[in-house]
PDB file of N, CA and C in Angstrom:
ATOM      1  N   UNK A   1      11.126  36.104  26.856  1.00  0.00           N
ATOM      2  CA  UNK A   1       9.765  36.348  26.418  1.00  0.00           C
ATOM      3  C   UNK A   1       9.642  35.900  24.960  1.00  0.00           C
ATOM      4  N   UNK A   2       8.946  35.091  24.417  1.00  0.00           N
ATOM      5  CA  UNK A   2       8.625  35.031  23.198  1.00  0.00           C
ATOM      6  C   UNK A   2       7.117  35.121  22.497  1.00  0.00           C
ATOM      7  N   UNK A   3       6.977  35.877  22.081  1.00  0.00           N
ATOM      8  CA  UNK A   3       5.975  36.908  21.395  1.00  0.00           C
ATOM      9  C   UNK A   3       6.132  37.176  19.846  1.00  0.00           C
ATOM     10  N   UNK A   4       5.098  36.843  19.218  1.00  0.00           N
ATOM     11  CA  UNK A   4       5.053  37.366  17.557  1.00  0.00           C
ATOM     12  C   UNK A   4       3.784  38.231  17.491  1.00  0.00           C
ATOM     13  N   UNK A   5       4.558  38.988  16.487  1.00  0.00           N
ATOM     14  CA  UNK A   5       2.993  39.896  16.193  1.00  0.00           C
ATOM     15  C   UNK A   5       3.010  39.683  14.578  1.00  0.00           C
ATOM     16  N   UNK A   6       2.246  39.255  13.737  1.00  0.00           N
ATOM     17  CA  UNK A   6       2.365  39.111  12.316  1.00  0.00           C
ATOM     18  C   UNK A   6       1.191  39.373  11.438  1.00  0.00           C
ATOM     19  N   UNK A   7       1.225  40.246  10.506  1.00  0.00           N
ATOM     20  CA  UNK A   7       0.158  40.589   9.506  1.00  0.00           C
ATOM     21  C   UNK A   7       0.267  40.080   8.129  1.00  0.00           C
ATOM     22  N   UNK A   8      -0.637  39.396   7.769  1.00  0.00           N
ATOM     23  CA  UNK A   8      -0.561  38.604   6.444  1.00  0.00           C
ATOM     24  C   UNK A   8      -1.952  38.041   5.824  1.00  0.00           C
ATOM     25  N   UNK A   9      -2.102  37.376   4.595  1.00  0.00           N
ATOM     26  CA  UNK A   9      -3.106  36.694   3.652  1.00  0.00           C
ATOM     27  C   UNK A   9      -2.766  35.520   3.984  1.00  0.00           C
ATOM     28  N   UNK A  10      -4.056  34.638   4.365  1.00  0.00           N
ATOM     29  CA  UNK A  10      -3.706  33.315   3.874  1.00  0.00           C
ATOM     30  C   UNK A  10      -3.666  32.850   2.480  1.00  0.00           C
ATOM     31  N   UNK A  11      -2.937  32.144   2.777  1.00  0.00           N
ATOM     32  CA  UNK A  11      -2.667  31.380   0.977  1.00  0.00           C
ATOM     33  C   UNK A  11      -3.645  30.171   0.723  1.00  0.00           C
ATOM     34  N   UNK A  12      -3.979  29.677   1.353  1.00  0.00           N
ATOM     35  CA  UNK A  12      -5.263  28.921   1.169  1.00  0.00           C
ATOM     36  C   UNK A  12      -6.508  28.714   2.044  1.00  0.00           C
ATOM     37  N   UNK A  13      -7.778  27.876   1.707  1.00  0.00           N
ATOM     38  CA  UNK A  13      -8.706  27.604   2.540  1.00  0.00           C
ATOM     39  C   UNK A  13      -8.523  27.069   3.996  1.00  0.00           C
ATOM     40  N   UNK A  14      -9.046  27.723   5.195  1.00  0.00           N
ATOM     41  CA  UNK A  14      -8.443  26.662   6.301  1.00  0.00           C
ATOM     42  C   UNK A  14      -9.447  25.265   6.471  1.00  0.00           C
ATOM     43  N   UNK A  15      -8.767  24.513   6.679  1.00  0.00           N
ATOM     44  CA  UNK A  15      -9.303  23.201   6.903  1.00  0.00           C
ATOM     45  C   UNK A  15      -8.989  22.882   8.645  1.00  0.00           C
ATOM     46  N   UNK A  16     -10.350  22.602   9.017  1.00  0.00           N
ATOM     47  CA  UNK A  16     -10.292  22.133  10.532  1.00  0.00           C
ATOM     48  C   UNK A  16     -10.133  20.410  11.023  1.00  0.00           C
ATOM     49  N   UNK A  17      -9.197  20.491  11.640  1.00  0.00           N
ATOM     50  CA  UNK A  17      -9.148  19.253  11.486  1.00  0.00           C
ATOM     51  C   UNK A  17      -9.340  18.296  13.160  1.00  0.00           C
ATOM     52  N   UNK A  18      -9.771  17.371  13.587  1.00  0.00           N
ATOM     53  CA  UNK A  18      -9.795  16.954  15.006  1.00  0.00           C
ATOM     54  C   UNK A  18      -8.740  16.202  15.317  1.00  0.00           C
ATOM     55  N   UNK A  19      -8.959  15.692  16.728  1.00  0.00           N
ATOM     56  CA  UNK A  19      -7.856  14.583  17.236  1.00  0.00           C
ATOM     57  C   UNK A  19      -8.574  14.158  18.563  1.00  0.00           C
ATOM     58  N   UNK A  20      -7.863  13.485  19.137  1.00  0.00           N
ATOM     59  CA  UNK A  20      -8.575  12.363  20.376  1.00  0.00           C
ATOM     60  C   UNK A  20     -10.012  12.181  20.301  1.00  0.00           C
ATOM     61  N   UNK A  21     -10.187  11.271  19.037  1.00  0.00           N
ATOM     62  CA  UNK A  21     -11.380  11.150  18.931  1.00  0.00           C
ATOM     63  C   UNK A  21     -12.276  12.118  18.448  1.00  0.00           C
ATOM     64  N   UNK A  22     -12.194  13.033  17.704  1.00  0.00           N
ATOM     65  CA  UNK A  22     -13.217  14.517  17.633  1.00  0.00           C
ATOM     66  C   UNK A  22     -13.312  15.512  18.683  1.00  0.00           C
ATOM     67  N   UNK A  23     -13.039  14.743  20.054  1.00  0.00           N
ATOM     68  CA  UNK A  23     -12.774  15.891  21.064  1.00  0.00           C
ATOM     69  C   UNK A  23     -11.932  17.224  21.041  1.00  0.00           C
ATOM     70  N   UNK A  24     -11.066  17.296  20.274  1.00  0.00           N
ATOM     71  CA  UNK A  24      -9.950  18.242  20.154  1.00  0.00           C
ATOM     72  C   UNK A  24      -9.997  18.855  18.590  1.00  0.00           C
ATOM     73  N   UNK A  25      -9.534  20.061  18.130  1.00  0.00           N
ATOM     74  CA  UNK A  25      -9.730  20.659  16.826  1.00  0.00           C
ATOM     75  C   UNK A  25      -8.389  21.457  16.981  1.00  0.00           C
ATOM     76  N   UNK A  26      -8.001  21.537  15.481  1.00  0.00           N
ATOM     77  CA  UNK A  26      -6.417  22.295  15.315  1.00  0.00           C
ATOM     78  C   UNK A  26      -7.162  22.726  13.640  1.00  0.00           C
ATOM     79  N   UNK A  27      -6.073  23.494  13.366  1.00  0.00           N
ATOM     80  CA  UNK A  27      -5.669  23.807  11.977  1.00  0.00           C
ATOM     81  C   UNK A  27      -4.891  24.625  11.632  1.00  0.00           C
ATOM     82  N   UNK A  28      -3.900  24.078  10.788  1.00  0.00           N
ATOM     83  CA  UNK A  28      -2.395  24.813  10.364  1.00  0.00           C
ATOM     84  C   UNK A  28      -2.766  25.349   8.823  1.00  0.00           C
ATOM     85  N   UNK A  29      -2.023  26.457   8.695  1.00  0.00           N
ATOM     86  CA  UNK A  29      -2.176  27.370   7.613  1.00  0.00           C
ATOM     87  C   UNK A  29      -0.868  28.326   7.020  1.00  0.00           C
ATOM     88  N   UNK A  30      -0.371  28.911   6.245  1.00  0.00           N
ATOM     89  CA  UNK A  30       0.117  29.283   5.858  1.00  0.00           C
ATOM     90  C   UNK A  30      -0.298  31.021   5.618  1.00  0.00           C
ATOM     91  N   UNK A  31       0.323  31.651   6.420  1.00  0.00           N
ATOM     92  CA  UNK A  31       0.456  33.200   5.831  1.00  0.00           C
ATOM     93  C   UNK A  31       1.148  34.041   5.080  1.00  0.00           C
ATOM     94  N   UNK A  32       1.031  34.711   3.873  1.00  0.00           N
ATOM     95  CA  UNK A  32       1.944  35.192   3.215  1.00  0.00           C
ATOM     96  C   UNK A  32       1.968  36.406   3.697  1.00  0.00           C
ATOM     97  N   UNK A  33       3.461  37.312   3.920  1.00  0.00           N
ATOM     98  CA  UNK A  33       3.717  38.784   4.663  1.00  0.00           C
ATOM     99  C   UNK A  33       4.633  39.263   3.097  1.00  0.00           C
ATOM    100  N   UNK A  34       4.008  40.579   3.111  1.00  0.00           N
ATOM    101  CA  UNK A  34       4.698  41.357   2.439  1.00  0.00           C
ATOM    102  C   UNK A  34       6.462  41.616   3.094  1.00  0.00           C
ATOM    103  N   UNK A  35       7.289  41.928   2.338  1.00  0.00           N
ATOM    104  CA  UNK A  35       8.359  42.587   2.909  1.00  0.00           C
ATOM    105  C   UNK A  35       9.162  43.724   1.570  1.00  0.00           C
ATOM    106  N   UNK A  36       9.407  44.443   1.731  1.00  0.00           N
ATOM    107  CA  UNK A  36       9.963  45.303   0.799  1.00  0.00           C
ATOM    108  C   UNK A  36      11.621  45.653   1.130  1.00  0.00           C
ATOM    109  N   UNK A  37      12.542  45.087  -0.067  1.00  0.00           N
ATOM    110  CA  UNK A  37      13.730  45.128  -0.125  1.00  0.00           C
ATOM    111  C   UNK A  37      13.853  47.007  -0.467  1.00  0.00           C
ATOM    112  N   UNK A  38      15.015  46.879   0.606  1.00  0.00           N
ATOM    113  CA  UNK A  38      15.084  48.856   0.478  1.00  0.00           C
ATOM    114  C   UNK A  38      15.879  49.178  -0.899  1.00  0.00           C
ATOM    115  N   UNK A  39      16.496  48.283  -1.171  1.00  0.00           N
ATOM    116  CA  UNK A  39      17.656  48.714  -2.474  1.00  0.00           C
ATOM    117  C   UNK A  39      16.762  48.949  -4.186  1.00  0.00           C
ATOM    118  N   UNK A  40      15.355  48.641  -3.984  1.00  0.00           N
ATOM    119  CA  UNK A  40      15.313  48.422  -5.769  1.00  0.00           C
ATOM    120  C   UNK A  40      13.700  48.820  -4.993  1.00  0.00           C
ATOM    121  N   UNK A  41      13.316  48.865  -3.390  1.00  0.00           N
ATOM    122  CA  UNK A  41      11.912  48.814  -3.395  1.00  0.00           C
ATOM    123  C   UNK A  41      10.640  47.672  -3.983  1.00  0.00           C
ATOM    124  N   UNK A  42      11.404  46.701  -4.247  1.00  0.00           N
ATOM    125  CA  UNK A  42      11.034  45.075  -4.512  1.00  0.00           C
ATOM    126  C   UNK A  42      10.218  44.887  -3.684  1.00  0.00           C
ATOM    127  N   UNK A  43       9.050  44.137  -3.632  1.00  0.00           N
ATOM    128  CA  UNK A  43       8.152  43.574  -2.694  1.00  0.00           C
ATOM    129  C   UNK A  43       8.612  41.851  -2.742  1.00  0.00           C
ATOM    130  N   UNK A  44       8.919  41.353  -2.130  1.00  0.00           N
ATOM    131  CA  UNK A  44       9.030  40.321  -1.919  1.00  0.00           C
ATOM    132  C   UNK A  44       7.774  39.243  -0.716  1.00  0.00           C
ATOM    133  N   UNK A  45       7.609  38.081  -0.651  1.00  0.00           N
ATOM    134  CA  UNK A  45       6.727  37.850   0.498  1.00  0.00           C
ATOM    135  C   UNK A  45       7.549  36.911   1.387  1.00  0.00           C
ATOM    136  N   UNK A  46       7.162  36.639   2.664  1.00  0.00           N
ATOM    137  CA  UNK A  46       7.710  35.682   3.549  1.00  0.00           C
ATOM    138  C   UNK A  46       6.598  34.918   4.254  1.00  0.00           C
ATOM    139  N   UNK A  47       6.667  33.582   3.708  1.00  0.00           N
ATOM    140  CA  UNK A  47       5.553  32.477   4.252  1.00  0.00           C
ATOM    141  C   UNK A  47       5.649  32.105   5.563  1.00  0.00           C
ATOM    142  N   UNK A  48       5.021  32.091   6.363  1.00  0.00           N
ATOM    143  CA  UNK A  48       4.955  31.946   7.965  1.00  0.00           C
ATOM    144  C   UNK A  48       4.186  30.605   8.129  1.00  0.00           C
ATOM    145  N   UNK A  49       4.334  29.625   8.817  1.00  0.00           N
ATOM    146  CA  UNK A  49       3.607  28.164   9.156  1.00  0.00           C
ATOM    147  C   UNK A  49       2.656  28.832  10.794  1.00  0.00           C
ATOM    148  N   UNK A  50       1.799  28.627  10.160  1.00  0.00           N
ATOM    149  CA  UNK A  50       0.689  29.089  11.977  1.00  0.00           C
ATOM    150  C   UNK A  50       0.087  28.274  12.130  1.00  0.00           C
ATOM    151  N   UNK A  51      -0.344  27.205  13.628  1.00  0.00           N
ATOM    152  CA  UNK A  51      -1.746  26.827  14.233  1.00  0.00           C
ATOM    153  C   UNK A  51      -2.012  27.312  14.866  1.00  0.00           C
ATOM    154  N   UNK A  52      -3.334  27.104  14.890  1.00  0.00           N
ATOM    155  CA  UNK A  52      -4.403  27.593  16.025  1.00  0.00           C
ATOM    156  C   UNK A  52      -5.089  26.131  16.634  1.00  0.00           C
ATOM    157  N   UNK A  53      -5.632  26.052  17.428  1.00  0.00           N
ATOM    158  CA  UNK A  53      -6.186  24.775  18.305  1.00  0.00           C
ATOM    159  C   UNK A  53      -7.292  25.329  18.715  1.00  0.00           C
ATOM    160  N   UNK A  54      -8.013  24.449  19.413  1.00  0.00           N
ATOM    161  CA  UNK A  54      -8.985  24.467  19.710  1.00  0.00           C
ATOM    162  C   UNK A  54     -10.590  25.363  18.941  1.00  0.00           C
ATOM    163  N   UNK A  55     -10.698  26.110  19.990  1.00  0.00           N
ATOM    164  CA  UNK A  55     -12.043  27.096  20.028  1.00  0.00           C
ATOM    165  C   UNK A  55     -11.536  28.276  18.863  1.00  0.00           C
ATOM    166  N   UNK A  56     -10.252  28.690  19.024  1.00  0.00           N
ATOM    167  CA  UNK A  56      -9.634  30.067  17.991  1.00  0.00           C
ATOM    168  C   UNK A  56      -9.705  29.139  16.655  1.00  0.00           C
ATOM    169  N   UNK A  57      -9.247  27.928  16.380  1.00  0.00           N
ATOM    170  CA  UNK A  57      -9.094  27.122  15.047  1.00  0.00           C
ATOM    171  C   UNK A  57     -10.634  26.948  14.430  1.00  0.00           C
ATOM    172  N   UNK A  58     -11.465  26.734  15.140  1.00  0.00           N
ATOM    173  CA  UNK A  58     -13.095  26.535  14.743  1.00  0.00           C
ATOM    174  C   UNK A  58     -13.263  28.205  14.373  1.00  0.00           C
ATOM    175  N   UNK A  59     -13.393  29.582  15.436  1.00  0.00           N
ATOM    176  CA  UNK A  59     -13.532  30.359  14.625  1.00  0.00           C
ATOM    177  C   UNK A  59     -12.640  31.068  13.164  1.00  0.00           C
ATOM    178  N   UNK A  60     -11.230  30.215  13.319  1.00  0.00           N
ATOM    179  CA  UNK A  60     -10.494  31.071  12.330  1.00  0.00           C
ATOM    180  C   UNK A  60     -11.603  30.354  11.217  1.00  0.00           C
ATOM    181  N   UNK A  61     -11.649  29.174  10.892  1.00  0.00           N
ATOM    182  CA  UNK A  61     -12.416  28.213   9.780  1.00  0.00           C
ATOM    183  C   UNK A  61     -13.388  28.956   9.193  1.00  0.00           C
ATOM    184  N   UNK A  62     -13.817  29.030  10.040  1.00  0.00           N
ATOM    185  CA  UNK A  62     -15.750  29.894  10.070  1.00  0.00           C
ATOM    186  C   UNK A  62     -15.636  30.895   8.810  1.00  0.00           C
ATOM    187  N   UNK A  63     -14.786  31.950   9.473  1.00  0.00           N
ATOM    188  CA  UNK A  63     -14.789  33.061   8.924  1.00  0.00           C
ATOM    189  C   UNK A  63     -13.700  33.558   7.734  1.00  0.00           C
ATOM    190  N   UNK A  64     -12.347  32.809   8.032  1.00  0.00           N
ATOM    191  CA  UNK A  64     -11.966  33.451   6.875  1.00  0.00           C
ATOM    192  C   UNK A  64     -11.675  31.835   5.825  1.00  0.00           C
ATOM    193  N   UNK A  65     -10.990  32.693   4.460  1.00  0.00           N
ATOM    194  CA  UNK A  65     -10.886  31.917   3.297  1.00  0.00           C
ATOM    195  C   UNK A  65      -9.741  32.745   2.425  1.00  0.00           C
ATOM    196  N   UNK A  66      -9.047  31.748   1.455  1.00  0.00           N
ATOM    197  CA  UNK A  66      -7.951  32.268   0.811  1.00  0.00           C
ATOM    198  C   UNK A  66      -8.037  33.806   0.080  1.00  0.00           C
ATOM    199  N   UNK A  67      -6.837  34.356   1.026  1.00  0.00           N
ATOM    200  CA  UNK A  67      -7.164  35.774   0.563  1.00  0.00           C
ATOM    201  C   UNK A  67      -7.113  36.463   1.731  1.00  0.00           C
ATOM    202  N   UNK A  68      -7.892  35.983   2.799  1.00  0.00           N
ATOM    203  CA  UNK A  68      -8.258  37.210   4.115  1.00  0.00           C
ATOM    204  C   UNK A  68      -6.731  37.882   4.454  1.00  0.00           C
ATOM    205  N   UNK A  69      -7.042  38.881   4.758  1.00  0.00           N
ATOM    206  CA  UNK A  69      -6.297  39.443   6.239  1.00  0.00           C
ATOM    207  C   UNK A  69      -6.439  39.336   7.206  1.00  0.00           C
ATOM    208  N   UNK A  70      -5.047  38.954   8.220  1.00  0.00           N
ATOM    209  CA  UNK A  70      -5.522  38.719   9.725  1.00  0.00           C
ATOM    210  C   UNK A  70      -4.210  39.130  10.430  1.00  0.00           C
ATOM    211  N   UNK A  71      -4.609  39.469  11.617  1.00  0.00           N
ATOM    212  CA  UNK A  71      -3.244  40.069  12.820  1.00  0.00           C
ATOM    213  C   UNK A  71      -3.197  38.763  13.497  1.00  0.00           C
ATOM    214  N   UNK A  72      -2.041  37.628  14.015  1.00  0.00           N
ATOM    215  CA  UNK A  72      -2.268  36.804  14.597  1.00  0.00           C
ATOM    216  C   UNK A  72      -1.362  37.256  15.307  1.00  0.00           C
ATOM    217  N   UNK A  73      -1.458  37.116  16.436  1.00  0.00           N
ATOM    218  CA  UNK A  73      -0.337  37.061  17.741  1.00  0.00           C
ATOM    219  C   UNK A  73      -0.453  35.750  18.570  1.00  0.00           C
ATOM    220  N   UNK A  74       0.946  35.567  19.191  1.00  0.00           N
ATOM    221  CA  UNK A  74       0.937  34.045  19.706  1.00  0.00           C
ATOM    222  C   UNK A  74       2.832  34.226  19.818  1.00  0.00           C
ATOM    223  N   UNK A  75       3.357  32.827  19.766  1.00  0.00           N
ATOM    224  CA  UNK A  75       4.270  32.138  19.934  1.00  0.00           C
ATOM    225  C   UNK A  75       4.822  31.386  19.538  1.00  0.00           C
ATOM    226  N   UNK A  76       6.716  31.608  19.314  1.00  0.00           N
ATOM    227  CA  UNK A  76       7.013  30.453  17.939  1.00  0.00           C
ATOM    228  C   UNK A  76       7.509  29.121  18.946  1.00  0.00           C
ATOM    229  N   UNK A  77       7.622  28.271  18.002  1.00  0.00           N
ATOM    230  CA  UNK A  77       7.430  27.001  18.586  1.00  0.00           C
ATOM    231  C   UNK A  77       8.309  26.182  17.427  1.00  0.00           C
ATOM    232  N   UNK A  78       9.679  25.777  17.782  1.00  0.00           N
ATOM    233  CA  UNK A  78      10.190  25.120  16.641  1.00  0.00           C
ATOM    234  C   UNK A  78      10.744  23.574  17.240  1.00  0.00           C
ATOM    235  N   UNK A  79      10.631  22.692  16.284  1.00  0.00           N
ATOM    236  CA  UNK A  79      10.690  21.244  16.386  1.00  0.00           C
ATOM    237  C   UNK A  79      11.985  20.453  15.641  1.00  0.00           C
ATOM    238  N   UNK A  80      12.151  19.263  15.536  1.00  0.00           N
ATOM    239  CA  UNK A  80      12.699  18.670  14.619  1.00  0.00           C
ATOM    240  C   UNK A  80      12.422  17.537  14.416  1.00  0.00           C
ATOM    241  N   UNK A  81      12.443  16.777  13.242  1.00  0.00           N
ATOM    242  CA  UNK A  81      12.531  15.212  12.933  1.00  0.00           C
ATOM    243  C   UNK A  81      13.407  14.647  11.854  1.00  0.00           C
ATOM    244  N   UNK A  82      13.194  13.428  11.434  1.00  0.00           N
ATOM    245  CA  UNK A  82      14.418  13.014  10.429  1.00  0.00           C
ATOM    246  C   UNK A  82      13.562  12.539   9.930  1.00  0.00           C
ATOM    247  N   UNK A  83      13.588  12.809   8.625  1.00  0.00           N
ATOM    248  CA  UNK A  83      12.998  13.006   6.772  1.00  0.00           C
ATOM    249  C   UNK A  83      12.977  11.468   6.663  1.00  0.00           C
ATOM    250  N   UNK A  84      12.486  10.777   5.625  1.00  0.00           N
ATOM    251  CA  UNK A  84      13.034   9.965   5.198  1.00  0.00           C
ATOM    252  C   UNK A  84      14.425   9.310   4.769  1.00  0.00           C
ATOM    253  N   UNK A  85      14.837   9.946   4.472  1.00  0.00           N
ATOM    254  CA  UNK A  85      16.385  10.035   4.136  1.00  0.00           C
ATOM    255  C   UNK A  85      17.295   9.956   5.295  1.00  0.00           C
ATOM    256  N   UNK A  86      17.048  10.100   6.226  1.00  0.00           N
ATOM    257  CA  UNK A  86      17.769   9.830   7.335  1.00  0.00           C
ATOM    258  C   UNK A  86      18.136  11.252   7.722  1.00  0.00           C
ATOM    259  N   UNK A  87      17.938  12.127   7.200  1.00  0.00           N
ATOM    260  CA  UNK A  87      18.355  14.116   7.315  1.00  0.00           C
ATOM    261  C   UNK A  87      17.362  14.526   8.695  1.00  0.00           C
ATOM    262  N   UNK A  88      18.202  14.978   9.860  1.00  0.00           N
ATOM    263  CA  UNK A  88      17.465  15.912  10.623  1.00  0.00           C
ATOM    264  C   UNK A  88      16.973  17.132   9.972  1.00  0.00           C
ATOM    265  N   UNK A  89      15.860  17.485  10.256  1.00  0.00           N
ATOM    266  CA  UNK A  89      15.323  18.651   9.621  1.00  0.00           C
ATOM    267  C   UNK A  89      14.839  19.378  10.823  1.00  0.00           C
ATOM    268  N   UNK A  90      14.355  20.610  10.535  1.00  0.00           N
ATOM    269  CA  UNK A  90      13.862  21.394  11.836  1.00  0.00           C
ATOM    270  C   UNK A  90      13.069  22.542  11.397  1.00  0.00           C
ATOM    271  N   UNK A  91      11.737  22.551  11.830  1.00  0.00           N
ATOM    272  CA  UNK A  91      10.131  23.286  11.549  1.00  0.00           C
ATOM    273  C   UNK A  91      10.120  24.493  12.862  1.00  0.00           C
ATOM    274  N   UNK A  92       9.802  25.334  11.850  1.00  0.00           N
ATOM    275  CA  UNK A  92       9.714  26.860  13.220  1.00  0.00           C
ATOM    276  C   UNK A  92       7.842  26.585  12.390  1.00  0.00           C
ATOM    277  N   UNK A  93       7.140  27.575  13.216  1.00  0.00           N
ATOM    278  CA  UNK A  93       5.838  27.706  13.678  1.00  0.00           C
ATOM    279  C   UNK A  93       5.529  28.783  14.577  1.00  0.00           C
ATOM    280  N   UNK A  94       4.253  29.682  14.292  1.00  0.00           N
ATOM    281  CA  UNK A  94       3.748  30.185  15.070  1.00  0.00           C
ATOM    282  C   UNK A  94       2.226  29.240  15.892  1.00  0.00           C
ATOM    283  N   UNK A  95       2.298  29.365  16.934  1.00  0.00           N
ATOM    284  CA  UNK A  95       1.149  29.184  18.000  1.00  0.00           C
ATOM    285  C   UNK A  95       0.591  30.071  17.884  1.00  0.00           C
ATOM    286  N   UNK A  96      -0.765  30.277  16.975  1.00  0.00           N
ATOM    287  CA  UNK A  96      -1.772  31.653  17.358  1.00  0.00           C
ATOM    288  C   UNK A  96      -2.490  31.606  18.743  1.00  0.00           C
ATOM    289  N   UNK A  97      -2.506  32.622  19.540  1.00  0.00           N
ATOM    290  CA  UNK A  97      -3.226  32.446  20.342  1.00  0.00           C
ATOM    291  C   UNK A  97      -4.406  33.557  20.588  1.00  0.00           C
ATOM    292  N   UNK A  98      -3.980  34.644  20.099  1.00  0.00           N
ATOM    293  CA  UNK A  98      -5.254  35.612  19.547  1.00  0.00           C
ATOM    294  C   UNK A  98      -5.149  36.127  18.185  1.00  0.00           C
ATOM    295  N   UNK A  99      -6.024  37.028  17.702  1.00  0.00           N
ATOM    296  CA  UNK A  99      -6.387  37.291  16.401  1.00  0.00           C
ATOM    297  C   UNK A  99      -7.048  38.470  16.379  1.00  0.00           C
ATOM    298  N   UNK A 100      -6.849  39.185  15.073  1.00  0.00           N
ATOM    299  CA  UNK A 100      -8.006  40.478  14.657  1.00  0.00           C
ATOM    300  C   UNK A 100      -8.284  40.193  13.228  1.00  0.00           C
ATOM    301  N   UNK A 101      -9.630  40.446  12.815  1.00  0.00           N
ATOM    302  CA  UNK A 101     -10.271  40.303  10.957  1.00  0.00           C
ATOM    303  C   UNK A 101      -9.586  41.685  10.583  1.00  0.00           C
ATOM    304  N   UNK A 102      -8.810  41.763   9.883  1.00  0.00           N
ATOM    305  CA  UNK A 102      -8.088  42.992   9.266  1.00  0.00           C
ATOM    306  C   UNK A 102      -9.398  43.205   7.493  1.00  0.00           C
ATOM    307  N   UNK A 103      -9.573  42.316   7.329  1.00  0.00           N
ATOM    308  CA  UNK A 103     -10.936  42.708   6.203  1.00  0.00           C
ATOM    309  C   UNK A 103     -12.395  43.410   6.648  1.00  0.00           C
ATOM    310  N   UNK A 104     -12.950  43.981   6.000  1.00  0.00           N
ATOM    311  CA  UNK A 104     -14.157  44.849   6.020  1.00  0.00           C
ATOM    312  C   UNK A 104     -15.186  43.535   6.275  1.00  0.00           C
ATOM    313  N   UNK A 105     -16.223  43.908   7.047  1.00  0.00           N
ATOM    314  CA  UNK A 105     -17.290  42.954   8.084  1.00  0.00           C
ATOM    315  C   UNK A 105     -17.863  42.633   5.930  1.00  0.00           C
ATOM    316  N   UNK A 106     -18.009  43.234   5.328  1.00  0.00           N
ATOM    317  CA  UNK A 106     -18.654  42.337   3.790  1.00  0.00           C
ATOM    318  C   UNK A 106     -18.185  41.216   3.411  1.00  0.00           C
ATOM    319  N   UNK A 107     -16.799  41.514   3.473  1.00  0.00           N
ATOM    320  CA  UNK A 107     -15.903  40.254   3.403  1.00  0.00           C
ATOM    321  C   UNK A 107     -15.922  38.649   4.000  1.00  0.00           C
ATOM    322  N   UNK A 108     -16.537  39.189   5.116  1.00  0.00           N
ATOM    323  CA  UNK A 108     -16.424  38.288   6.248  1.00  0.00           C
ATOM    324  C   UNK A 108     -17.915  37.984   6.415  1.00  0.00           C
ATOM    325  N   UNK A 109     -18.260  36.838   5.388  1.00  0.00           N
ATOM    326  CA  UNK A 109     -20.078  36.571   5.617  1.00  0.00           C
ATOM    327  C   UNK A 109     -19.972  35.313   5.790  1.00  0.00           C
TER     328      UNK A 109
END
C-alpha cells in the first residue's frame, strides 16, 4: 500500500502549467513540514516535492498562495535520470490526489 498523509506551507506561488497542447494541466510545488528534534526541542523543516494534475492542480492554483496550509494526501512516486555530468540521480515525489484548506475561509479569497 502506498499512502502519504502530509501537513505543510507552501513555499511559493503555484504556477499551473499545461501539456498536450493545453489539453492537460499539472503543477509541482514545494511544501515545507515542521519537524521538532526531541533532544534540544529544535524545530527544524522538511521540504516535500508534490504534483497535482489535472482538475485538483487548477483548483490548488485558484486558491492558495505562498504561505497557505494544506493536508495533501496521495502517493510517492520516485524516478531517476542522469544529470549532466553523467551522475544517476533519483527524485522521490508526492502524487496529490486529494486535499483539505487547513487556513480560515478569509484567507482563502
Amino acid at each position: 500500500m502506498n499512502n502519504v498523509s502530509i501537513i505543510g506551507r507552501l513555499t511559493r506561488d503555484l504556477e499551473l502549467k499545461s501539456f498536450n497542447e493545453g489539453k492537460g494541466f499539472y503543477t509541482r510545488f514545494t511544501l515545507a513540514i515542521n519537524r521538532v528534534q526531541h533532544k534540544d526541542m529544535q524545530a527544524e523543516a522538511d521540504f516535500i516535492n508534490i504534483v497535482a494534475w489535472s482538475g485538483l492542480a487548477e483548483t490548488l492554483c485558484k486558491y492558495l498562495k505562498k504561505g497557505s496550509q494544506i493536508a495533501i494526501t496521495g502517493r510517492l512516486s520516485s524516478s531517476s535520470y542522469v544529470d549532466k555530468d553523467g551522475n544517476k540521480r533519483y527524485s522521490t515525489e508526492v502524487v496529490a490526489e486529494d486535499f483539505k484548506f487547513l487556513d480560515n475561509k478569509q484567507q482563502i479569497v
